[in-house]
PDB file of N, CA and C in Angstrom:
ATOM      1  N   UNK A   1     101.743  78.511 110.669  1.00  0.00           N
ATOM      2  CA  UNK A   1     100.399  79.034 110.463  1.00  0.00           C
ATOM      3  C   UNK A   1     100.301  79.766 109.135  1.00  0.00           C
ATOM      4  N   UNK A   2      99.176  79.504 108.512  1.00  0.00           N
ATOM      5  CA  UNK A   2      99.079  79.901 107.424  1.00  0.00           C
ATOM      6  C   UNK A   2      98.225  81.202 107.474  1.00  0.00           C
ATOM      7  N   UNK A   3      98.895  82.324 106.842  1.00  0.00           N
ATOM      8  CA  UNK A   3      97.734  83.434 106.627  1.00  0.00           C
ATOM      9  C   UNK A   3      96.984  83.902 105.549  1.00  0.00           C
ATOM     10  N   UNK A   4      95.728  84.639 105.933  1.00  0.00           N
ATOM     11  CA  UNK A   4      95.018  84.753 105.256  1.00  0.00           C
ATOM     12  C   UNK A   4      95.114  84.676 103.800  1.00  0.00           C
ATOM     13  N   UNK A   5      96.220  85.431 103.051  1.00  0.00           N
ATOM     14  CA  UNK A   5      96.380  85.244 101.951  1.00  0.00           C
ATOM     15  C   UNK A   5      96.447  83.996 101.189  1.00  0.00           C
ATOM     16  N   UNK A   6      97.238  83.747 101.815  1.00  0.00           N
ATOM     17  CA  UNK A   6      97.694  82.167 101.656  1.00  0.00           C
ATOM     18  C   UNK A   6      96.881  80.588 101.335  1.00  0.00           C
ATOM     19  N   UNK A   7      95.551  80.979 102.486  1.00  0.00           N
ATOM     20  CA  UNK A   7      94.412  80.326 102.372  1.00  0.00           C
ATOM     21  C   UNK A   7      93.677  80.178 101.023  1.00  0.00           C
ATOM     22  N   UNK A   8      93.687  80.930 100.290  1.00  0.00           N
ATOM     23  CA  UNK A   8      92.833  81.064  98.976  1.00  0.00           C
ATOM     24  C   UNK A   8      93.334  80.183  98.311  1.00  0.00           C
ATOM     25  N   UNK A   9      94.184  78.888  98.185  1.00  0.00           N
ATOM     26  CA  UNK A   9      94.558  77.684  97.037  1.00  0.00           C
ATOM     27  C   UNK A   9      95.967  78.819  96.681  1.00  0.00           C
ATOM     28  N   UNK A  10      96.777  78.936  97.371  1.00  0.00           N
ATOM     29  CA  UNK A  10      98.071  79.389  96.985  1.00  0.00           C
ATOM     30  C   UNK A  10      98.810  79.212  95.742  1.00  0.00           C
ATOM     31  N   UNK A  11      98.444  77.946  95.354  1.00  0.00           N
ATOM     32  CA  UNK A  11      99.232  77.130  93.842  1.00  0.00           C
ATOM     33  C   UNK A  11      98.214  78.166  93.001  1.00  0.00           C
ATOM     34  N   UNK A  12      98.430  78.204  91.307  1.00  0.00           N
ATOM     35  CA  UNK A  12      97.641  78.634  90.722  1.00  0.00           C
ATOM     36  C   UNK A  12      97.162  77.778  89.588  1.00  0.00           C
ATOM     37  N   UNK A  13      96.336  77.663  89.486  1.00  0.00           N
ATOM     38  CA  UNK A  13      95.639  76.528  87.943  1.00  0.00           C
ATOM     39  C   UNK A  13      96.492  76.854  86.802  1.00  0.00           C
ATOM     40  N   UNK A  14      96.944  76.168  85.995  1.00  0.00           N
ATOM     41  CA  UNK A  14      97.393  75.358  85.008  1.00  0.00           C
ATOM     42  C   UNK A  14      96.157  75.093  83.815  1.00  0.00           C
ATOM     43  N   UNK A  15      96.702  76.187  82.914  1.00  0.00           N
ATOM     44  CA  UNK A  15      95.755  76.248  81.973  1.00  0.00           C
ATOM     45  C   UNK A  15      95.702  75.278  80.915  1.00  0.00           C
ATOM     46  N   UNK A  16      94.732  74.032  80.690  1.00  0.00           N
ATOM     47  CA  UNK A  16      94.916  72.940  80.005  1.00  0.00           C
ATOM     48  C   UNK A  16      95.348  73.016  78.521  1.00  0.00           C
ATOM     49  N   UNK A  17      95.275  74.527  77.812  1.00  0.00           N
ATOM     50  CA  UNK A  17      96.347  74.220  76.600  1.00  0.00           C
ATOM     51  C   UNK A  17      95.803  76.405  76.033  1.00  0.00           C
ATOM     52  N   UNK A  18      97.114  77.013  76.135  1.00  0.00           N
ATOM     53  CA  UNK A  18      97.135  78.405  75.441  1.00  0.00           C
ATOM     54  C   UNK A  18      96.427  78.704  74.380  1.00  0.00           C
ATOM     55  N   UNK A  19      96.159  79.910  73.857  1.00  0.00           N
ATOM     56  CA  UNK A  19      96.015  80.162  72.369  1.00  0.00           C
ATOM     57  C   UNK A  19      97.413  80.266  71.468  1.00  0.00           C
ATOM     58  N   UNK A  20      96.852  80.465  70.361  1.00  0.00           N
ATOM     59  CA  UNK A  20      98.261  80.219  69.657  1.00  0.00           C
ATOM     60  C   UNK A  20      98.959  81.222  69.382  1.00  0.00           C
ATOM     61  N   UNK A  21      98.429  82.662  69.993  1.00  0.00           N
ATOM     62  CA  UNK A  21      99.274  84.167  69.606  1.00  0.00           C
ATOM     63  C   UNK A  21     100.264  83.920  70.973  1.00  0.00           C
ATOM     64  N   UNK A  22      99.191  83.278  72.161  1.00  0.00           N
ATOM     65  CA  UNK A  22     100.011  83.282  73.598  1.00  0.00           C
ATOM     66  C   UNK A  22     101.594  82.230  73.513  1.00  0.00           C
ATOM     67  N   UNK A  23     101.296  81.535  72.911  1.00  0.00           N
ATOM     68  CA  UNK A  23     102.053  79.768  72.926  1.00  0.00           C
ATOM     69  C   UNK A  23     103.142  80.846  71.482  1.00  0.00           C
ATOM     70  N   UNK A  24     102.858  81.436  70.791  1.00  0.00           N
ATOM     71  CA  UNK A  24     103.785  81.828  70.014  1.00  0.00           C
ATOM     72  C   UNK A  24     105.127  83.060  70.603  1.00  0.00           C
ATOM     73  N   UNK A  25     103.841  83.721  71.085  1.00  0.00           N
ATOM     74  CA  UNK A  25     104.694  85.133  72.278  1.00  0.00           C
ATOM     75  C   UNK A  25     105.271  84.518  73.081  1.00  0.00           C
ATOM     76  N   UNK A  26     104.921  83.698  73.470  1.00  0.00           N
ATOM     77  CA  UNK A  26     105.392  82.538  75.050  1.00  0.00           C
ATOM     78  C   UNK A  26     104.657  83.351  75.884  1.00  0.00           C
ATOM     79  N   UNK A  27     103.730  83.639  76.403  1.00  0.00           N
ATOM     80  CA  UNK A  27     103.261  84.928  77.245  1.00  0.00           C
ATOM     81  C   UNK A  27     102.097  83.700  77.815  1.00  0.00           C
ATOM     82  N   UNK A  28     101.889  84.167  79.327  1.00  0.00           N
ATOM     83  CA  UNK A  28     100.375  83.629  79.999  1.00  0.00           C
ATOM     84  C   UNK A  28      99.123  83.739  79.247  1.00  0.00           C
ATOM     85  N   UNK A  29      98.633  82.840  79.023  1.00  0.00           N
ATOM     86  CA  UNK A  29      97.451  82.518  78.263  1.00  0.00           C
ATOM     87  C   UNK A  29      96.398  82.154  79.555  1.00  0.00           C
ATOM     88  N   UNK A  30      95.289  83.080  79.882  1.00  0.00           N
ATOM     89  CA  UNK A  30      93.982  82.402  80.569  1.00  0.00           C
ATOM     90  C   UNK A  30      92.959  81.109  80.236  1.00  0.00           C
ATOM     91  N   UNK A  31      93.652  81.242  78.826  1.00  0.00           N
ATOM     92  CA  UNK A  31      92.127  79.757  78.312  1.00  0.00           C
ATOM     93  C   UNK A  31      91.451  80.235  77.908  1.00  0.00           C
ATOM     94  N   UNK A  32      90.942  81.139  78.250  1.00  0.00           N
ATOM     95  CA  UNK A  32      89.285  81.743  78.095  1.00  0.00           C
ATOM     96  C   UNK A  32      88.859  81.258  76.823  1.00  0.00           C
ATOM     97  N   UNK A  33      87.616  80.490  76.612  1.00  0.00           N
ATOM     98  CA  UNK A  33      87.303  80.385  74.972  1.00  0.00           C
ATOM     99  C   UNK A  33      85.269  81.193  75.025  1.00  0.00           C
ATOM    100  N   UNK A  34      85.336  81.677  74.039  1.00  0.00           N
ATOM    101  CA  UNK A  34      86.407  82.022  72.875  1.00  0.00           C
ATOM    102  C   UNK A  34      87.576  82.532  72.327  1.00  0.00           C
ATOM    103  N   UNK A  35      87.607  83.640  73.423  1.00  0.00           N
ATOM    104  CA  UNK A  35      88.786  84.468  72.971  1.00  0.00           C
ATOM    105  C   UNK A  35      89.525  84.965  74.720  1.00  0.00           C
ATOM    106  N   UNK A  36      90.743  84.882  74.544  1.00  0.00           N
ATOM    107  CA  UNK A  36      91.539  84.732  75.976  1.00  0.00           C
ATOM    108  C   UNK A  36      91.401  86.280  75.965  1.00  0.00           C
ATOM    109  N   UNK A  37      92.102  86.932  77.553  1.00  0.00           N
ATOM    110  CA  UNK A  37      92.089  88.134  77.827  1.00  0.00           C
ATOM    111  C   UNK A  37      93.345  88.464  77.042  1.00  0.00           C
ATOM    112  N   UNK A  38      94.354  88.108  76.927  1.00  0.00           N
ATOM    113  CA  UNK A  38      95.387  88.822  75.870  1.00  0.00           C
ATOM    114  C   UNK A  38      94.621  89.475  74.608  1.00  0.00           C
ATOM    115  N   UNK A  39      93.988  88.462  73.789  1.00  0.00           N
ATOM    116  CA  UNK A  39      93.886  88.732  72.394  1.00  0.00           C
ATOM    117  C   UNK A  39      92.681  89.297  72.678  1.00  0.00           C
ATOM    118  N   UNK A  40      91.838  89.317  74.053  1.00  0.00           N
ATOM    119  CA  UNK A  40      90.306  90.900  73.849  1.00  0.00           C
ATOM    120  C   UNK A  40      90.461  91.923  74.438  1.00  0.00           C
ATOM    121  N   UNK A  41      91.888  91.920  74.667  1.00  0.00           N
ATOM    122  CA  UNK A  41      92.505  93.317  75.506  1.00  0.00           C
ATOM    123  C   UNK A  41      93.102  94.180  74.370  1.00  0.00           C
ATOM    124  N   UNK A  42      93.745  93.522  73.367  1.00  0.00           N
ATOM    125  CA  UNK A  42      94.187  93.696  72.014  1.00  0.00           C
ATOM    126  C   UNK A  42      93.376  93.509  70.837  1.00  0.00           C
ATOM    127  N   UNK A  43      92.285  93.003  71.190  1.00  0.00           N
ATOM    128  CA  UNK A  43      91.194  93.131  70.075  1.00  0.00           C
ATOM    129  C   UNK A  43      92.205  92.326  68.778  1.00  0.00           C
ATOM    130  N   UNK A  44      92.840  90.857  69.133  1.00  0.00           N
ATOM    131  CA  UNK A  44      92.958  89.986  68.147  1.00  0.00           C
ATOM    132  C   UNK A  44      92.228  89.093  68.017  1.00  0.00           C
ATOM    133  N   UNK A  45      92.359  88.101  66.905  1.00  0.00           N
ATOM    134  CA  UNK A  45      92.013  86.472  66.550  1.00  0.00           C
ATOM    135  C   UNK A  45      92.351  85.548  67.121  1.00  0.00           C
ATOM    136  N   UNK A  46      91.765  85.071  68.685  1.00  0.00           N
ATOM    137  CA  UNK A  46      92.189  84.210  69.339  1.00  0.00           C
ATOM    138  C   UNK A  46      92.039  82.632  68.236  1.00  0.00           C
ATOM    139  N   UNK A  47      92.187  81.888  68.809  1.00  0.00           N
ATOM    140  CA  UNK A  47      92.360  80.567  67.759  1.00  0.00           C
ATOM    141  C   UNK A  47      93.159  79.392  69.303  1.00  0.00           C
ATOM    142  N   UNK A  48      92.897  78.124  68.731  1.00  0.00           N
ATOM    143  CA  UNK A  48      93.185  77.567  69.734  1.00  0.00           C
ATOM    144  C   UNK A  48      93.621  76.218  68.192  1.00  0.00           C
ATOM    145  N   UNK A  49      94.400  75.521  68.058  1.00  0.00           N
ATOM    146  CA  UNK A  49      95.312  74.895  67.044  1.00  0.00           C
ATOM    147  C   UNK A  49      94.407  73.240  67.652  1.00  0.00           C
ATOM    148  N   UNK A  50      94.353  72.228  67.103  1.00  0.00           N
ATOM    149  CA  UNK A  50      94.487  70.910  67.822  1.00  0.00           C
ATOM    150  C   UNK A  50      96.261  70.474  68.115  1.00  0.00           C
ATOM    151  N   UNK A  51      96.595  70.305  69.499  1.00  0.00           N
ATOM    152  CA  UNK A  51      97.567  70.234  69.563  1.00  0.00           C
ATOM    153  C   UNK A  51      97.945  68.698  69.853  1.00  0.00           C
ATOM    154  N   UNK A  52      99.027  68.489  69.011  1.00  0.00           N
ATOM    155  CA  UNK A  52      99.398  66.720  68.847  1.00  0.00           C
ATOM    156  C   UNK A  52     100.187  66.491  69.913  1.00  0.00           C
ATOM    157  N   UNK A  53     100.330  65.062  70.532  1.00  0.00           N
ATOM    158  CA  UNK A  53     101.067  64.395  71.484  1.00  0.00           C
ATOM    159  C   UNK A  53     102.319  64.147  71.187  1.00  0.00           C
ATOM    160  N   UNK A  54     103.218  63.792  71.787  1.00  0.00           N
ATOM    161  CA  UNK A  54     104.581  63.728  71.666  1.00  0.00           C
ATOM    162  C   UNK A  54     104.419  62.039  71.504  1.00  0.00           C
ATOM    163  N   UNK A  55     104.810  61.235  70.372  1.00  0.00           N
ATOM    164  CA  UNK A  55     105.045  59.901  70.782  1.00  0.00           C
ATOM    165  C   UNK A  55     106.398  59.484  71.275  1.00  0.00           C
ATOM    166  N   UNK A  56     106.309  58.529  72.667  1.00  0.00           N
ATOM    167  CA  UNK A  56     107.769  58.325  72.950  1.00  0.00           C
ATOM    168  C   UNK A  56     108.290  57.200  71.801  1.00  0.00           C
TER     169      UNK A  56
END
């Protein structure tokens, strides 16, 4: 049995691509655009890079 807590989508979303202060720190990045909660908690320059594919 699952409890209450548990019920709310237990897994957590997977943010489809960091900012680049987060992806540099290695630190959790929210996404948020324009500017993620790291860099408006810190009052930085969020920025988001075009990020290239890996060719196999």
């Amino acid at each position: 049995m699952a409890s209450d807590h548990e019920e709310g989508g237990g897994k957590r979303q997977r943010v489809s691509r960091a900012c680049d202060l987060c992806r540099r720190k290695k630190i959790k990045c929210d996404g948020s655009i324009p500017i993620c909660g790291n860099c408006k908690a810190f009052a930085l320059e969020c920025t988001y890079k075009d990020t290239t594919k890996k060719v196999i």
